[in-house]
Protein backbone atom coordinates (compact mmCIF):
# COMPACT_ATOMS: atom_id res chain seq x y z
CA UNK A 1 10.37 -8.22 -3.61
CA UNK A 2 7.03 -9.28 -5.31
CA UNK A 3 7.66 -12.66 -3.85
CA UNK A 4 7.57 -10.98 0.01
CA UNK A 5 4.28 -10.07 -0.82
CA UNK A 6 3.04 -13.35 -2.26
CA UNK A 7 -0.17 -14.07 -0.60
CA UNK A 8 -1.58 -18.14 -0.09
CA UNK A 9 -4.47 -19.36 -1.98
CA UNK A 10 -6.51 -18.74 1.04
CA UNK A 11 -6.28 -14.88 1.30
CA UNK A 12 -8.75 -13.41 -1.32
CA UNK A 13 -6.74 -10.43 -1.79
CA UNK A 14 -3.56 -9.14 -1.89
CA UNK A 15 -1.21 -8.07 0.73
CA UNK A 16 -2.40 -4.35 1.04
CA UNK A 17 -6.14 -5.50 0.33
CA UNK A 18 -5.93 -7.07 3.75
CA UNK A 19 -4.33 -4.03 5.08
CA UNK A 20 -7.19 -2.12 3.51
CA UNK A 21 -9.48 -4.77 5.14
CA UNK A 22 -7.61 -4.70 8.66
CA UNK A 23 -8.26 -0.70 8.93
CA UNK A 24 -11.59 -0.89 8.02
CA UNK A 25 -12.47 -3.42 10.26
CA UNK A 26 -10.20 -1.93 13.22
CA UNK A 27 -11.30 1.93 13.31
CA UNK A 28 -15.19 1.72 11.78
CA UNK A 29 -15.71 0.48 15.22
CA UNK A 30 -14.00 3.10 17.38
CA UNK A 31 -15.46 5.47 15.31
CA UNK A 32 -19.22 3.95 16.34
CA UNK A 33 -17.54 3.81 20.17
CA UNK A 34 -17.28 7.64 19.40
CA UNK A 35 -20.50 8.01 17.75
CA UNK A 36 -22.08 6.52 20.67
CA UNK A 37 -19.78 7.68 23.37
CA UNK A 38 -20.35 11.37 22.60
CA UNK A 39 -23.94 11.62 23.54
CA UNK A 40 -23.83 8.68 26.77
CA UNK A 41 -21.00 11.08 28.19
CA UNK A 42 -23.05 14.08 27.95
CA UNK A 43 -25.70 12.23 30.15
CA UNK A 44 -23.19 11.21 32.35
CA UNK A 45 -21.99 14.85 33.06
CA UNK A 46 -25.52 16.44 33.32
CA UNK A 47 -26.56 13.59 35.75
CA UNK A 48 -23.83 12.88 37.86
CA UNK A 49 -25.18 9.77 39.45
CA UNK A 50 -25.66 7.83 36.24
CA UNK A 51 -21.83 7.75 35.23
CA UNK A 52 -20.88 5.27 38.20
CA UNK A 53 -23.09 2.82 36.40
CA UNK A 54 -22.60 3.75 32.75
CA UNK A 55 -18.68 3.26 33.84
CA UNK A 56 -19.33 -0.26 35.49
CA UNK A 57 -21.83 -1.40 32.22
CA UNK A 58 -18.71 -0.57 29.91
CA UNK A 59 -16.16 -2.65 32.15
CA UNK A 60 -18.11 -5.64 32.13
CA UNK A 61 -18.91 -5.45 28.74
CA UNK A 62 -14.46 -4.77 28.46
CA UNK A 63 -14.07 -8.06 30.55
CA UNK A 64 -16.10 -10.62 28.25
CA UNK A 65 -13.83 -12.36 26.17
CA UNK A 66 -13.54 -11.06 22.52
CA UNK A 67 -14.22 -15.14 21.49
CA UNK A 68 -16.71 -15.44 23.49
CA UNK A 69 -18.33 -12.74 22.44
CA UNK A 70 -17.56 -13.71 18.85
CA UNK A 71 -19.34 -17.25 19.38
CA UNK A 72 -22.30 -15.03 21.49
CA UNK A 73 -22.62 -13.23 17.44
CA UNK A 74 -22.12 -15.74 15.04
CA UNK A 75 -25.95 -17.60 15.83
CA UNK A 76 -27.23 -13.58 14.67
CA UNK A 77 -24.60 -11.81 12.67
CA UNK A 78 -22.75 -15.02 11.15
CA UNK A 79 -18.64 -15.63 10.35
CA UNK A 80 -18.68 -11.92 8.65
CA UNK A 81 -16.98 -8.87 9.63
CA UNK A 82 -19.98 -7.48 11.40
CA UNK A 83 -19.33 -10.19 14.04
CA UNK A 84 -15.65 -9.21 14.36
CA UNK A 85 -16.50 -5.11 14.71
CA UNK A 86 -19.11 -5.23 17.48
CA UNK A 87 -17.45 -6.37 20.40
CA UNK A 88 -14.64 -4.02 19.19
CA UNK A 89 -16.88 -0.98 19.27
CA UNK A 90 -18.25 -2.18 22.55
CA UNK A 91 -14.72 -2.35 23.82
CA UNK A 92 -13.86 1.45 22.79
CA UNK A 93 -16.50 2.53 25.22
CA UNK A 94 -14.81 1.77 28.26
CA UNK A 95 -11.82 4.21 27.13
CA UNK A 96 -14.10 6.44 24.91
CA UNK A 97 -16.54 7.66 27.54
CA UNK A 98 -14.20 8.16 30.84
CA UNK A 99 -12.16 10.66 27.97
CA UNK A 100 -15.15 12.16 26.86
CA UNK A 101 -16.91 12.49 30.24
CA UNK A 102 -13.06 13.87 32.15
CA UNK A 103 -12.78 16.13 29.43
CA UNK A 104 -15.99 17.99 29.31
CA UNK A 105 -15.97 18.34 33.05
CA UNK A 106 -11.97 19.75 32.58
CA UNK A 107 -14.06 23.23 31.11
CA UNK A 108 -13.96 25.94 33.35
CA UNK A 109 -17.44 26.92 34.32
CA UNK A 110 -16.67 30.26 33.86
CA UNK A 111 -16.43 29.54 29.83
CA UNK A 112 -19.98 27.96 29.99
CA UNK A 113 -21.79 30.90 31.55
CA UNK A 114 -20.39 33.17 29.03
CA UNK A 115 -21.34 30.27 26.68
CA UNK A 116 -24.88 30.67 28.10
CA UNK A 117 -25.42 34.70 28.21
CA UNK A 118 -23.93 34.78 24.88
CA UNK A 119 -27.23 32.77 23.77
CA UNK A 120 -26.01 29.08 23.35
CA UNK A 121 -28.19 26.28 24.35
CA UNK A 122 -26.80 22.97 25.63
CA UNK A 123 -26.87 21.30 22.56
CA UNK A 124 -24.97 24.13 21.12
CA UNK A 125 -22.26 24.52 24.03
CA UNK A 126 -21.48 21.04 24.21
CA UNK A 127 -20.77 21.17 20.42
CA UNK A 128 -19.08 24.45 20.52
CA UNK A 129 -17.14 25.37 23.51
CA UNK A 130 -17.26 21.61 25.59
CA UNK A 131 -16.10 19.44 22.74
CA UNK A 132 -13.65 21.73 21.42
CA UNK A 133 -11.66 22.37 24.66
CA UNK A 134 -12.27 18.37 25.45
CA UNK A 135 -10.66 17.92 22.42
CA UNK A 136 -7.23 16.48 23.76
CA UNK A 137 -8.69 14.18 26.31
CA UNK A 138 -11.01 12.59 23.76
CA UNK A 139 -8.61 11.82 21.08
CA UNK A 140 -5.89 10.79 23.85
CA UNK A 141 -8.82 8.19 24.12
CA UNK A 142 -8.73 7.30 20.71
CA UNK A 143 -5.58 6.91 20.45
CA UNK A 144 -5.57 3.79 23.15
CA UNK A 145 -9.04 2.61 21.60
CA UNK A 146 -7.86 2.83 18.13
CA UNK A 147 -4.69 0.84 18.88
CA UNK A 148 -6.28 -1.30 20.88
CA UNK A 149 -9.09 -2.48 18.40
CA UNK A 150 -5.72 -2.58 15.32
CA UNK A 151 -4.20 -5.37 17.64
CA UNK A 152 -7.82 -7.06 18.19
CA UNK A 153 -8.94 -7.25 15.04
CA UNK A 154 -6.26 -10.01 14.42
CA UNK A 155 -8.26 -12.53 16.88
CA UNK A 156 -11.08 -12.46 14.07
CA UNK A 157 -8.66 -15.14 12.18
CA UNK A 158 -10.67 -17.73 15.04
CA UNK A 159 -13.99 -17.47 13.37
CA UNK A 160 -14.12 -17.91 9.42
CA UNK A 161 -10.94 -15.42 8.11
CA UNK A 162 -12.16 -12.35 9.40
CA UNK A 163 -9.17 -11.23 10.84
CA UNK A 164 -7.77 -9.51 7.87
CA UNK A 165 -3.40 -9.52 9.29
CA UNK A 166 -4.18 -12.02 11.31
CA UNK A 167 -5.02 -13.98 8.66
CA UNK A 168 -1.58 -14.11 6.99
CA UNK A 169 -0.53 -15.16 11.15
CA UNK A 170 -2.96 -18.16 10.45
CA UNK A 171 -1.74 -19.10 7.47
CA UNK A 172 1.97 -18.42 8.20
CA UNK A 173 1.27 -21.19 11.47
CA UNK A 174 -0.40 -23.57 9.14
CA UNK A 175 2.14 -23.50 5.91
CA UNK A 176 5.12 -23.49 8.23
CA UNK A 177 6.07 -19.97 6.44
CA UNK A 178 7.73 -17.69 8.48
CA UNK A 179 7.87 -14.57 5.63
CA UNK A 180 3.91 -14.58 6.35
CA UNK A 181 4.20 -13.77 10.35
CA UNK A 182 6.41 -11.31 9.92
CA UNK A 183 4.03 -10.05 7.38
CA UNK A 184 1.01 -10.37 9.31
CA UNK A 185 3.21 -8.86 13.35
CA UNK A 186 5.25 -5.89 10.98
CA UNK A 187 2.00 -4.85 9.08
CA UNK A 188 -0.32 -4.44 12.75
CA UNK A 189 2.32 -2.85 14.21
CA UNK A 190 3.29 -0.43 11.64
CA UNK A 191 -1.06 0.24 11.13
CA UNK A 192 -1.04 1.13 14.93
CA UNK A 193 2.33 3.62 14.90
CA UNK A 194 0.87 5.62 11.79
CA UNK A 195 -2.84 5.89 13.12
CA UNK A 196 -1.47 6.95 16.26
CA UNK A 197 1.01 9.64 14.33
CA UNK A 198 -2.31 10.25 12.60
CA UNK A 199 -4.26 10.95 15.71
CA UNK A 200 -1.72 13.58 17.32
CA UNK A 201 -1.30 15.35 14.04
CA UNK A 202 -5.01 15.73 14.41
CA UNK A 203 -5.07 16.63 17.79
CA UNK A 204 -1.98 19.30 17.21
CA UNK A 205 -4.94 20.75 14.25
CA UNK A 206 -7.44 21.21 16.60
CA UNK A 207 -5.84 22.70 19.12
CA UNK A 208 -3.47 25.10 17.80
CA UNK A 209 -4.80 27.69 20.82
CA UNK A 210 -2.76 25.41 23.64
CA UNK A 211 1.17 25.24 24.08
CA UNK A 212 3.02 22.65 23.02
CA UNK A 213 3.76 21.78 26.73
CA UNK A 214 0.53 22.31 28.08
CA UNK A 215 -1.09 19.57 24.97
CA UNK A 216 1.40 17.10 26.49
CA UNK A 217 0.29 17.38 30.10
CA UNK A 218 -3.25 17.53 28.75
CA UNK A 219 -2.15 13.63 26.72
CA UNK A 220 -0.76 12.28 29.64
CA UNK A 221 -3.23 13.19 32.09
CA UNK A 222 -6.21 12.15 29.90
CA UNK A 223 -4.15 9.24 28.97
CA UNK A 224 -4.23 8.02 32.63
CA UNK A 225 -7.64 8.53 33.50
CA UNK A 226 -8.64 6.56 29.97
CA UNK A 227 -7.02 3.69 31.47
CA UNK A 228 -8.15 3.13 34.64
């Protein structure tokens, strides 16, 4: 069994060191997508007009190449793992901010004018009452980003080793051995399955107040719009 696990001399750490590795370089940039998301959205639903180009800015940015924007990176950032988890936070955008932006404008605006004669500023209702009731739209969208950036991370092999699993694909290529494919395919596909359990067993916390029936309409419908 220990043998399975057996990394080459080029892989600095072990086999769930590079997991380790592969998650942190995989969801430390969805969660600056969100980080940045959150407040671009909130423009976008207060001024209507500036969400058309917000939404066109992010699919452009979605269209470039993740090696070309690697190569764009390396003359300021270098072969690190900085260079491999910018154009992945970049990428979460354009499924982070349609989720965010569908899902705030989903609350009835009956809800915010109690919101506001109860004495909440906007700061405080979009915190409060928009976010929470957004809540299965916006991790629907992290669900697609988060998988998304899992399976990208693995093109970072391409510049220097920084593609943690896809790594041990590299290597598996180069030493003609087979166990370390499998090793490197099984392992990303396994992270994205139990992030995305993670994620719904989140969302199912937060939003104990819907039925079961009505947070699956909610997921498929927020799903959608997230990927068009």
């Amino acid at each position: 069994m220990n043998e399975l696990f057996d990394m080459p001399s080029d892989i600095q750490q072990g086999y769930f060191g590079v997991v380790a590795l592969h998650l942190r370089e995989a969801l430390l940039p969805v969660l600056t997508g969100l980080l940045v998301a959150l407040p671009v959205a909130q423009l976008c639903v207060r001024l209507r007009w500036l969400y058309p180009p917000v939404l066109w800015v992010t699919t452009v940015l979605y269209a470039i190449p993740s090696l070309a924007f690697f190569v764009v990176l390396i003359d300021y950032t270098g072969l690190s793992e900085l260079t491999v988890m910018i154009p992945l936070a970049v990428y979460s955008l354009v499924v982070l901010v349609p989720a965010i932006v569908d899902g705030v404008r989903s609350v009835p605006q009956e809800t915010l004018a109690a919101a506001t004669a109860m004495g909440f500023g906007p700061v405080r209702r979009y915190v409060q009452v928009q976010l929470p009731i957004a809540a299965p739209a916006i991790i629907a969208g992290l669900r697609v980003a988060s998988v998304s950036s899992i399976s990208l991370v693995s093109v970072g092999m391409l510049i220097g080793n920084e593609g943690a699993l896809g790594n041990l694909l590299n290597s598996g290529m180069i030493y003609h051995q087979d166990r370390l494919i499998w090793l490197s395919v099984a392992g990303t596909a396994v992270l994205a399955i139990l992030v995305d359990a993670a994620l719904i067993v989140l969302r199912l916390l937060l939003t104990p107040w819907m039925p079961r029936g009505a947070r699956k309409d909610t997921r498929t419908a927020a799903v959608k719009e997230a990927a068009r």
